[in-house]
N, C-alpha and C. Protein backbone atom coordinates (compact mmCIF):
# COMPACT_ATOMS: atom_id res chain seq x y z
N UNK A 1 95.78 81.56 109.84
CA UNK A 1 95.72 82.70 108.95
C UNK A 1 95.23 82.21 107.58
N UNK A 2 94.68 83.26 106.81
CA UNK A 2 93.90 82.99 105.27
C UNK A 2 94.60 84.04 104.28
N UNK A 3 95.15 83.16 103.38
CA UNK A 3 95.76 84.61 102.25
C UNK A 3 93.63 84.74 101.31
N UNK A 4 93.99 86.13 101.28
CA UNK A 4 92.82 85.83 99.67
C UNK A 4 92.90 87.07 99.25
N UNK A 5 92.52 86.77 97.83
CA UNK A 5 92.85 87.70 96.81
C UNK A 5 92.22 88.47 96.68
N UNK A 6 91.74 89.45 97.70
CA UNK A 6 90.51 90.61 97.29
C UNK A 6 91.17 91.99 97.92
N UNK A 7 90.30 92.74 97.48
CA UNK A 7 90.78 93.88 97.99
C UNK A 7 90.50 94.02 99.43
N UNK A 8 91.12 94.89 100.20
CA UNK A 8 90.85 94.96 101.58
C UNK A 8 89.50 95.63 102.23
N UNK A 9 89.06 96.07 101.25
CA UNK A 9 87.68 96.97 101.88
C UNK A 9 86.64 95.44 101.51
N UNK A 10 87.34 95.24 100.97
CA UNK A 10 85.83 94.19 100.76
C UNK A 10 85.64 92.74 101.57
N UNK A 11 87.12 92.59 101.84
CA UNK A 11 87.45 91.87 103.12
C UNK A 11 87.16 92.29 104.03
N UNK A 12 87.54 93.52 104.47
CA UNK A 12 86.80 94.03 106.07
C UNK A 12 85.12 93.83 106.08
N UNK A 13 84.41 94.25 104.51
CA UNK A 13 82.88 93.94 104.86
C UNK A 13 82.59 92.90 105.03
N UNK A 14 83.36 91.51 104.36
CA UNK A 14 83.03 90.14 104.53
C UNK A 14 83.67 89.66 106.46
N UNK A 15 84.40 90.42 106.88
CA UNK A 15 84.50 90.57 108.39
C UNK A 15 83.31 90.66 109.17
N UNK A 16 82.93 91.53 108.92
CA UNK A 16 81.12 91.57 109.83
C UNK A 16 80.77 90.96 110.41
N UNK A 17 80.55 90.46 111.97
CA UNK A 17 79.99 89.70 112.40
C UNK A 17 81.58 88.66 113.16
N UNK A 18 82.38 89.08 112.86
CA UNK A 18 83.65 87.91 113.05
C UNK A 18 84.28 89.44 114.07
N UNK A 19 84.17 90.23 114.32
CA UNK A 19 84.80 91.43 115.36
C UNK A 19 85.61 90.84 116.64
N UNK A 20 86.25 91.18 116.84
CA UNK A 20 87.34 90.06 117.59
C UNK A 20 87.48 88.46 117.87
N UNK A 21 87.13 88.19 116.78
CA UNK A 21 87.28 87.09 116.26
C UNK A 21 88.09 86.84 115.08
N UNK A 22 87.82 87.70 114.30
CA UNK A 22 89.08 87.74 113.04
C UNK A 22 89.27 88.67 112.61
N UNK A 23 90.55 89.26 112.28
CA UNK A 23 90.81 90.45 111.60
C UNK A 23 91.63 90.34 110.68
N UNK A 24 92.02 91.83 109.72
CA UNK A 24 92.82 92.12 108.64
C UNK A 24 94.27 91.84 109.10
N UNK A 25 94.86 91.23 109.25
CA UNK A 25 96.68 90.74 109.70
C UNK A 25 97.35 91.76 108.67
N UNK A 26 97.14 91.57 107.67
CA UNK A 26 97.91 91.93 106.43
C UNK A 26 97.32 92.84 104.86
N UNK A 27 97.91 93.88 104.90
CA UNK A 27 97.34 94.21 103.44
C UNK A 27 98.76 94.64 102.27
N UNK A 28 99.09 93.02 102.06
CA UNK A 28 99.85 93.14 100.51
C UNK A 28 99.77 93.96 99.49
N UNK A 29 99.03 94.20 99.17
CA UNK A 29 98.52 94.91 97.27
C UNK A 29 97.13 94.72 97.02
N UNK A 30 97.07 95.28 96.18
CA UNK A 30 95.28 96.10 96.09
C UNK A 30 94.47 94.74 96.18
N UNK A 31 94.60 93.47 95.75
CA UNK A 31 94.21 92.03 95.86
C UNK A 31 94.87 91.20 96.32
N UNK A 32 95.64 91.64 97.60
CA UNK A 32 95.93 90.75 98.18
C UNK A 32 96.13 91.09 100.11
N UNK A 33 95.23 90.24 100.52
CA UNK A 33 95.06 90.49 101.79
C UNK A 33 95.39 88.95 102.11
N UNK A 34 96.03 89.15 104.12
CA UNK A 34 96.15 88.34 104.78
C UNK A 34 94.79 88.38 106.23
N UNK A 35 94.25 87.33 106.91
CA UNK A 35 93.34 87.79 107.73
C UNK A 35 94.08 87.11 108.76
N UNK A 36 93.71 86.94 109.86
CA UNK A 36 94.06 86.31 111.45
C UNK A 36 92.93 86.11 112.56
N UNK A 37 93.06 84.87 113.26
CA UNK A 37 91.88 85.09 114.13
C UNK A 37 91.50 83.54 114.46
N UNK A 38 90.39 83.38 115.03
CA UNK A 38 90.29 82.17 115.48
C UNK A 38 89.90 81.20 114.71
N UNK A 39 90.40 79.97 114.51
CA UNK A 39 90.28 78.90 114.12
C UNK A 39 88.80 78.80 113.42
N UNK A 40 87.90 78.52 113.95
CA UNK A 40 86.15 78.69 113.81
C UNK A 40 85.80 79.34 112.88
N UNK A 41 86.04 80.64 113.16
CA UNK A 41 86.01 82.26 112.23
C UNK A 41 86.68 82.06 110.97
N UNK A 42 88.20 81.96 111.20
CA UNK A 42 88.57 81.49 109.76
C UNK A 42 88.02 80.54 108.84
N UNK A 43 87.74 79.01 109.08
CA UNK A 43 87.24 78.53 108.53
C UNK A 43 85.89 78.65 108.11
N UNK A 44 85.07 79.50 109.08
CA UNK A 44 83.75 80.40 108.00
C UNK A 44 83.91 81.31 106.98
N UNK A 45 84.56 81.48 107.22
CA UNK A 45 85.75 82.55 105.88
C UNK A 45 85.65 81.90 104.63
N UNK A 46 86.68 80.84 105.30
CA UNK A 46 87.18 80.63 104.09
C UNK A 46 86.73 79.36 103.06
N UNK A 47 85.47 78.95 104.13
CA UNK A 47 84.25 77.74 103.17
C UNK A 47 83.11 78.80 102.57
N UNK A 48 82.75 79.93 103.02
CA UNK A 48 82.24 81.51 101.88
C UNK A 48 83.16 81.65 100.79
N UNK A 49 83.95 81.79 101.19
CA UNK A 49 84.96 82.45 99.93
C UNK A 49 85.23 81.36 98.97
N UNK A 50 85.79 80.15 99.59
CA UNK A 50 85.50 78.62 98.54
C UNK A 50 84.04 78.63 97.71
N UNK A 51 83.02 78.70 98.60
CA UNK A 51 82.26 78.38 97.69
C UNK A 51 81.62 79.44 96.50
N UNK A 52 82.15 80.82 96.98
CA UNK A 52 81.97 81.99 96.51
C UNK A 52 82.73 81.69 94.82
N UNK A 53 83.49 80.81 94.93
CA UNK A 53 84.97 81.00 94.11
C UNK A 53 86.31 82.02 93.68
N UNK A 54 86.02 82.59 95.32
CA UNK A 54 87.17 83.10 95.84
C UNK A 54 88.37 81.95 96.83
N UNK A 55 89.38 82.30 95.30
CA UNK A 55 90.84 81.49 95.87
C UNK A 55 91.45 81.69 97.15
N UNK A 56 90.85 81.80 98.10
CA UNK A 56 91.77 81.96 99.77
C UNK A 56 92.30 80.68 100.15
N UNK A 57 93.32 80.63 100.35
CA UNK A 57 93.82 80.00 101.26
C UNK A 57 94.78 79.73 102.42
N UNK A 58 94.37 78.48 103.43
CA UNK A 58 95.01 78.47 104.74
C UNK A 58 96.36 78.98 104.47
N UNK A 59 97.21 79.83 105.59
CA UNK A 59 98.46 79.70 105.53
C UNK A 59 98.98 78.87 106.78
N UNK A 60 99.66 77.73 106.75
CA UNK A 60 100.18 77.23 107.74
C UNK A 60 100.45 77.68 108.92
N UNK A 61 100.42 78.48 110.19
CA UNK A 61 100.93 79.09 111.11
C UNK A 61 99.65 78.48 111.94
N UNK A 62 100.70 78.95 113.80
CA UNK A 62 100.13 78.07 114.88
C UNK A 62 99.49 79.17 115.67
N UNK A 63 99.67 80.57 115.49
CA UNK A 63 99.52 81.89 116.02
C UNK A 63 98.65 82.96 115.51
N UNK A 64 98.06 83.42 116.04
CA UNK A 64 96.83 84.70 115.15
C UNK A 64 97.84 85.52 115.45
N UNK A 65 99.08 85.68 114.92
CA UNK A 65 99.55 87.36 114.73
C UNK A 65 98.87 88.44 114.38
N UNK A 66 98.74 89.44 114.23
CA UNK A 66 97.88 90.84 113.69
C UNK A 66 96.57 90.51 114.04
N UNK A 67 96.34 90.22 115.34
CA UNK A 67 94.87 90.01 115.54
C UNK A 67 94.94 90.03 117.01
N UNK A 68 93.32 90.68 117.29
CA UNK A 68 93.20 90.57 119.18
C UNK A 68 93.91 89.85 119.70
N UNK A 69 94.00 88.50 119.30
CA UNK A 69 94.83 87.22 119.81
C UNK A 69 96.24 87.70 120.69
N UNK A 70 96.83 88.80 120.31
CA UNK A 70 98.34 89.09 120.64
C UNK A 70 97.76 90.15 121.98
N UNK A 71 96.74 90.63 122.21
CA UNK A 71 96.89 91.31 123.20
C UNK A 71 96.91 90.57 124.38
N UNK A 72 96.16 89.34 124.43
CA UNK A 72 96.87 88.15 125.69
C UNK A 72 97.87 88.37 126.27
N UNK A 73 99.36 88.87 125.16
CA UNK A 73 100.94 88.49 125.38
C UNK A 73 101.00 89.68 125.65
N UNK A 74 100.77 90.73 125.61
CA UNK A 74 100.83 92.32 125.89
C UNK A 74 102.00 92.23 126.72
N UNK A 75 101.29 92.12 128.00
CA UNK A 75 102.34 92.60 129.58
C UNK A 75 104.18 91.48 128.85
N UNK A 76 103.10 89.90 128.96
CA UNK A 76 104.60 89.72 128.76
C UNK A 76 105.56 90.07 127.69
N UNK A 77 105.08 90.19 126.05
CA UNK A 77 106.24 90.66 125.43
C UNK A 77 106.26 91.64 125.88
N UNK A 78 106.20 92.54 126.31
CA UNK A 78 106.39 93.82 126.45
C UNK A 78 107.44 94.05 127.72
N UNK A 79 107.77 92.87 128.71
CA UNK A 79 108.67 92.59 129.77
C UNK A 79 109.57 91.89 128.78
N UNK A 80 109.83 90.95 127.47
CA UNK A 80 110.31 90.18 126.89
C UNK A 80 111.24 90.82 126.50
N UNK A 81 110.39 92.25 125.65
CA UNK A 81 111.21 93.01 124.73
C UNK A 81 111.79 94.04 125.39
N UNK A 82 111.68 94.42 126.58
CA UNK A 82 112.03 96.10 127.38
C UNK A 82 113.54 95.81 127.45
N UNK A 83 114.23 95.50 127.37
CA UNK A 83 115.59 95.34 127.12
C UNK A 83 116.33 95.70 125.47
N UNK A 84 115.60 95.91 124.94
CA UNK A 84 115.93 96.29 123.48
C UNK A 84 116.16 97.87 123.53
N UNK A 85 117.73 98.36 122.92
CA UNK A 85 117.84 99.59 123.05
C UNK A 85 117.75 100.43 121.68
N UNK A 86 117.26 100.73 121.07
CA UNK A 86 116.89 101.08 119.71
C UNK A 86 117.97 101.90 119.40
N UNK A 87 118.27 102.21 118.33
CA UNK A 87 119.33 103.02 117.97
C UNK A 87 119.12 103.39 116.12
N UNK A 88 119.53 104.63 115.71
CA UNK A 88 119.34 105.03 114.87
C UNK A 88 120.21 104.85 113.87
N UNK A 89 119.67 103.97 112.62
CA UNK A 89 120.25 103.57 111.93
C UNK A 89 120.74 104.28 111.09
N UNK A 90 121.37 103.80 109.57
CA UNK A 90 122.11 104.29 108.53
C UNK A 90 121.40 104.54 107.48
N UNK A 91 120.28 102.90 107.28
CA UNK A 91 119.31 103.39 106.04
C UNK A 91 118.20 103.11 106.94
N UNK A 92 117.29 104.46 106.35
CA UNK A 92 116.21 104.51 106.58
C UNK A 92 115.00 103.12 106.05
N UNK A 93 113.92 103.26 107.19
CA UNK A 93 113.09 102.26 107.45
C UNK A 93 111.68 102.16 106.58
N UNK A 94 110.91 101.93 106.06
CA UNK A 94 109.66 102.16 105.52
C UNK A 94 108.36 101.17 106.66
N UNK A 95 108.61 101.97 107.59
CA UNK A 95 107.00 101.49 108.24
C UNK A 95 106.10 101.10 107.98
N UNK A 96 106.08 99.82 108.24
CA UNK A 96 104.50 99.16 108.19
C UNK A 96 103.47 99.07 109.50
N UNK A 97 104.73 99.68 110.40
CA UNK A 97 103.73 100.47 111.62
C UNK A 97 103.28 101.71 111.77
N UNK A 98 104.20 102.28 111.55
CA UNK A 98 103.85 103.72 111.36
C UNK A 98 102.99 104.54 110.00
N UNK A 99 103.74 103.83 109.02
CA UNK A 99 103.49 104.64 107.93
C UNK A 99 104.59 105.61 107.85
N UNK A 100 105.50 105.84 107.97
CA UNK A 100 106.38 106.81 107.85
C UNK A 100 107.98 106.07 107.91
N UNK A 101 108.86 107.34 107.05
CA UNK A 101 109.98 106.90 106.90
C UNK A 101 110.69 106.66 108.76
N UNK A 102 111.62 105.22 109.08
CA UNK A 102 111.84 105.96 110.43
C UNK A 102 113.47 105.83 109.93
N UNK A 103 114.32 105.96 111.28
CA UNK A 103 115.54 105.76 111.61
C UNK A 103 116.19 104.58 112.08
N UNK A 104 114.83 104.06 112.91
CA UNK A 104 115.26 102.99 113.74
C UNK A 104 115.07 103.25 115.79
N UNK A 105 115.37 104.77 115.56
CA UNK A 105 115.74 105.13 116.83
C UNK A 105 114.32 104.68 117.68
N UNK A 106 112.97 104.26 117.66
CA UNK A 106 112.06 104.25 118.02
C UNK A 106 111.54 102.99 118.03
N UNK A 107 112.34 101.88 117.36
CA UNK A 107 111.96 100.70 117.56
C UNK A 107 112.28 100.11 119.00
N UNK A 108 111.71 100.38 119.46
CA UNK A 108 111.46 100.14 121.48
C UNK A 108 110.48 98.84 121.59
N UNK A 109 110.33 98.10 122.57
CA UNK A 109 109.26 97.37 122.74
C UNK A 109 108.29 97.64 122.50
N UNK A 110 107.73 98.67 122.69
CA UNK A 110 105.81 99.03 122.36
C UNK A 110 106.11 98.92 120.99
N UNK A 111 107.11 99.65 119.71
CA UNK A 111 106.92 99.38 118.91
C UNK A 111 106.61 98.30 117.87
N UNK A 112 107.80 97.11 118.74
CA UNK A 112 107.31 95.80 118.18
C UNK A 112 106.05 94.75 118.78
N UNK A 113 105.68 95.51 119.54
CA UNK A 113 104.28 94.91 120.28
C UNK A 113 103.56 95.34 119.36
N UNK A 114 103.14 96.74 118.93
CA UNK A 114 102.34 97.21 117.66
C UNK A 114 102.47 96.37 116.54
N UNK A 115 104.00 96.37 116.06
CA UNK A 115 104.11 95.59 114.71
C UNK A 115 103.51 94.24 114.66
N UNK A 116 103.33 93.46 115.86
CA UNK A 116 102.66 91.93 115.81
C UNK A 116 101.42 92.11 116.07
N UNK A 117 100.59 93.41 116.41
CA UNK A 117 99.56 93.44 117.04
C UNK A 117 98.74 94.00 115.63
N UNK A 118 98.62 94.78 115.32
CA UNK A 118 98.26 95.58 114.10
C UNK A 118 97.85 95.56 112.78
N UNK A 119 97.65 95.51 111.80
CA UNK A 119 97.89 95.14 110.68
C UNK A 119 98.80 95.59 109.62
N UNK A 120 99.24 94.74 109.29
CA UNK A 120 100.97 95.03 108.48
C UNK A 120 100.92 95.97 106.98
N UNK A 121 101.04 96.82 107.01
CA UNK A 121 100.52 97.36 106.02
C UNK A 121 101.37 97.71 104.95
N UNK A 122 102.01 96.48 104.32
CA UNK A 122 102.89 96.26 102.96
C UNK A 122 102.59 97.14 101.92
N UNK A 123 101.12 97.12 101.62
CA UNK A 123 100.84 97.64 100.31
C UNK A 123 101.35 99.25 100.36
N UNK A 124 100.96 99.70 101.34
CA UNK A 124 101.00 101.22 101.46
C UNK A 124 102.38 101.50 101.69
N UNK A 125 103.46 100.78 102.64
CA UNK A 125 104.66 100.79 102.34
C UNK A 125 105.53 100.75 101.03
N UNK A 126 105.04 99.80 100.31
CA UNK A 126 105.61 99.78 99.34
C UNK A 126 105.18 100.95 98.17
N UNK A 127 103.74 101.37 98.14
CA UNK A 127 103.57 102.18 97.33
C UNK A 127 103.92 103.68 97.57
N UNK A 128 104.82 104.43 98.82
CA UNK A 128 105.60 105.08 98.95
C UNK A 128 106.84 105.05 98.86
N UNK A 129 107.55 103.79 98.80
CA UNK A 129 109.29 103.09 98.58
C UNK A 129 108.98 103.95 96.51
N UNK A 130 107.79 103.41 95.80
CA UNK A 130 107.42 103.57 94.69
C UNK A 130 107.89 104.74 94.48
N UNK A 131 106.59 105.83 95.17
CA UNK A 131 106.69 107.09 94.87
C UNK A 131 107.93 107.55 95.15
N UNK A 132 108.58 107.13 96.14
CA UNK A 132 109.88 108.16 96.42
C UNK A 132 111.26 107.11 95.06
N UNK A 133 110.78 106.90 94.56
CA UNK A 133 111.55 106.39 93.42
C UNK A 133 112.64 105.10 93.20
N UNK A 134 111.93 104.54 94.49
CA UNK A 134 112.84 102.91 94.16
C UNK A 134 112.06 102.31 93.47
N UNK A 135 112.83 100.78 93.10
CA UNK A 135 112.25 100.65 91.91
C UNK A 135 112.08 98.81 91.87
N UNK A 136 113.41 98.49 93.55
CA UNK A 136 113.73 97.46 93.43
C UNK A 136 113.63 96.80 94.69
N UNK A 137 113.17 95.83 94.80
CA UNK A 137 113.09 95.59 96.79
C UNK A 137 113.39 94.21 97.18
N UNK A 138 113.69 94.08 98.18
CA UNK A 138 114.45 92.91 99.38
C UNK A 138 113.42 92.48 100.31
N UNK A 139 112.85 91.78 100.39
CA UNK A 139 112.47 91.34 101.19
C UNK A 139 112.58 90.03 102.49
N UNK A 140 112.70 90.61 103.69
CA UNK A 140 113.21 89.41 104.31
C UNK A 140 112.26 88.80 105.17
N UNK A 141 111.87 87.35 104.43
CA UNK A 141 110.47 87.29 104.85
C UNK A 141 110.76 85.37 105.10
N UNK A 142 109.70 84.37 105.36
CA UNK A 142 109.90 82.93 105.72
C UNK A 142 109.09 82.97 103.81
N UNK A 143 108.73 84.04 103.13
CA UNK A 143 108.06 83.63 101.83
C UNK A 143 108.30 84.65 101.06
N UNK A 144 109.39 84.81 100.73
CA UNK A 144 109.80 86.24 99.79
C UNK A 144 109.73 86.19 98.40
N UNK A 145 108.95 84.64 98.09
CA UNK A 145 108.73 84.77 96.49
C UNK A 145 106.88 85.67 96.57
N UNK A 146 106.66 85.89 97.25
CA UNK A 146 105.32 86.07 97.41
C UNK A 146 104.99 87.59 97.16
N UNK A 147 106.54 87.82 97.86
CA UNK A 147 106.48 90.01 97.46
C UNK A 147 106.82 89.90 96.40
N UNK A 148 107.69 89.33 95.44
CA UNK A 148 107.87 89.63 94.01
C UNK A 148 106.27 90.23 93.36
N UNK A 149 105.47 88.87 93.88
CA UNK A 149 104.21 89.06 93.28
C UNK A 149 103.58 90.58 93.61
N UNK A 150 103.93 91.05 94.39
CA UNK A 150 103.01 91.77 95.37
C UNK A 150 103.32 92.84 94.48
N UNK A 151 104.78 92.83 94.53
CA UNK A 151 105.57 94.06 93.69
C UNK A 151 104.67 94.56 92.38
N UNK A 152 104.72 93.29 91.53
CA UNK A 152 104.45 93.64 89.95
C UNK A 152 102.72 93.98 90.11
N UNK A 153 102.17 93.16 90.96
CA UNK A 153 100.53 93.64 91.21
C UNK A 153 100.47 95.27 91.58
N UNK A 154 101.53 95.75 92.26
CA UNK A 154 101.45 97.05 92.45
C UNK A 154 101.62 97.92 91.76
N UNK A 155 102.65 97.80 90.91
CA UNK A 155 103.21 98.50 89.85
C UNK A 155 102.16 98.69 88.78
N UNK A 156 101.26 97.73 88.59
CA UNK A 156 100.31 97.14 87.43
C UNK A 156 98.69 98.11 87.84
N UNK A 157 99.06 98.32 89.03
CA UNK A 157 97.52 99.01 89.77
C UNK A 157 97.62 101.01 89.67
């Protein structure tokens, strides 16, 4: 995976030519995107964008999450996860699959097959947590100093 600091439309045009080969994983905040995809692809990425003097860089991971890559695992997570009984929670959810407030009650296997398959769509989550008037957020992440950032970039846009 490649963090870089651009907006996402302009990342998808610098995509072109990389079509299941690499995709958008992640869209943080208005300048900040995550991509996913094959090894090869990324690193054409991200020796353009180096020499461009666009700051991207590698993120450590062994897996193209949010990318074609996960439809390989389809059948099996999807036998992995069918044992998960969803149930409707207390506080409501802010979808980065859906886009919408949920309950919980719908987080089923297909749903979390989507959530690894898809692209994670933080920015837009968070800029409805915004509108509906929070102000303050948790994130439970392996890099949660990273949403602070994401936060104040949003607020600032």
């Amino acid at each position: 995976m490649v963090s870089v600091p651009l907006p996402v439309e302009r990342v998808r045009e610098e995509l072109a030519g990389h079509e299941g080969r690499v995709s958008v994983a992640a869209v943080n905040g208005p300048a900040s995107v995550v991509v996913s995809g094959d090894v090869a692809g990324l690193d054409e990425l991200l020796a353009r964008w180096t020499e461009t003097g666009v700051r991207a860089r590698r993120i450590a991971v062994d897996y193209a999450s949010h990318s074609a890559h996960v439809e390989e695992l389809r059948e099996e997570l999807l036998d992995v996860l069918a044992p998960i009984e969803p149930q409707a929670g207390r506080i409501p959810v802010y979808s980065t699959v859906t886009g919408r407030v949920e309950d919980g009650s719908g987080f089923d296997a297909a749903y979390w097959f989507t959530n690894l398959r898809q692209t994670v769509e933080f920015e837009a989550a968070t800029r409805e947590l915004l509108a509906d008037g929070y102000g303050v957020f948790v994130e439970s992440s392996p890099h949660p100093v990273v949403s602070l950032g994401v936060q104040e970039t949003i607020e600032d846009s």
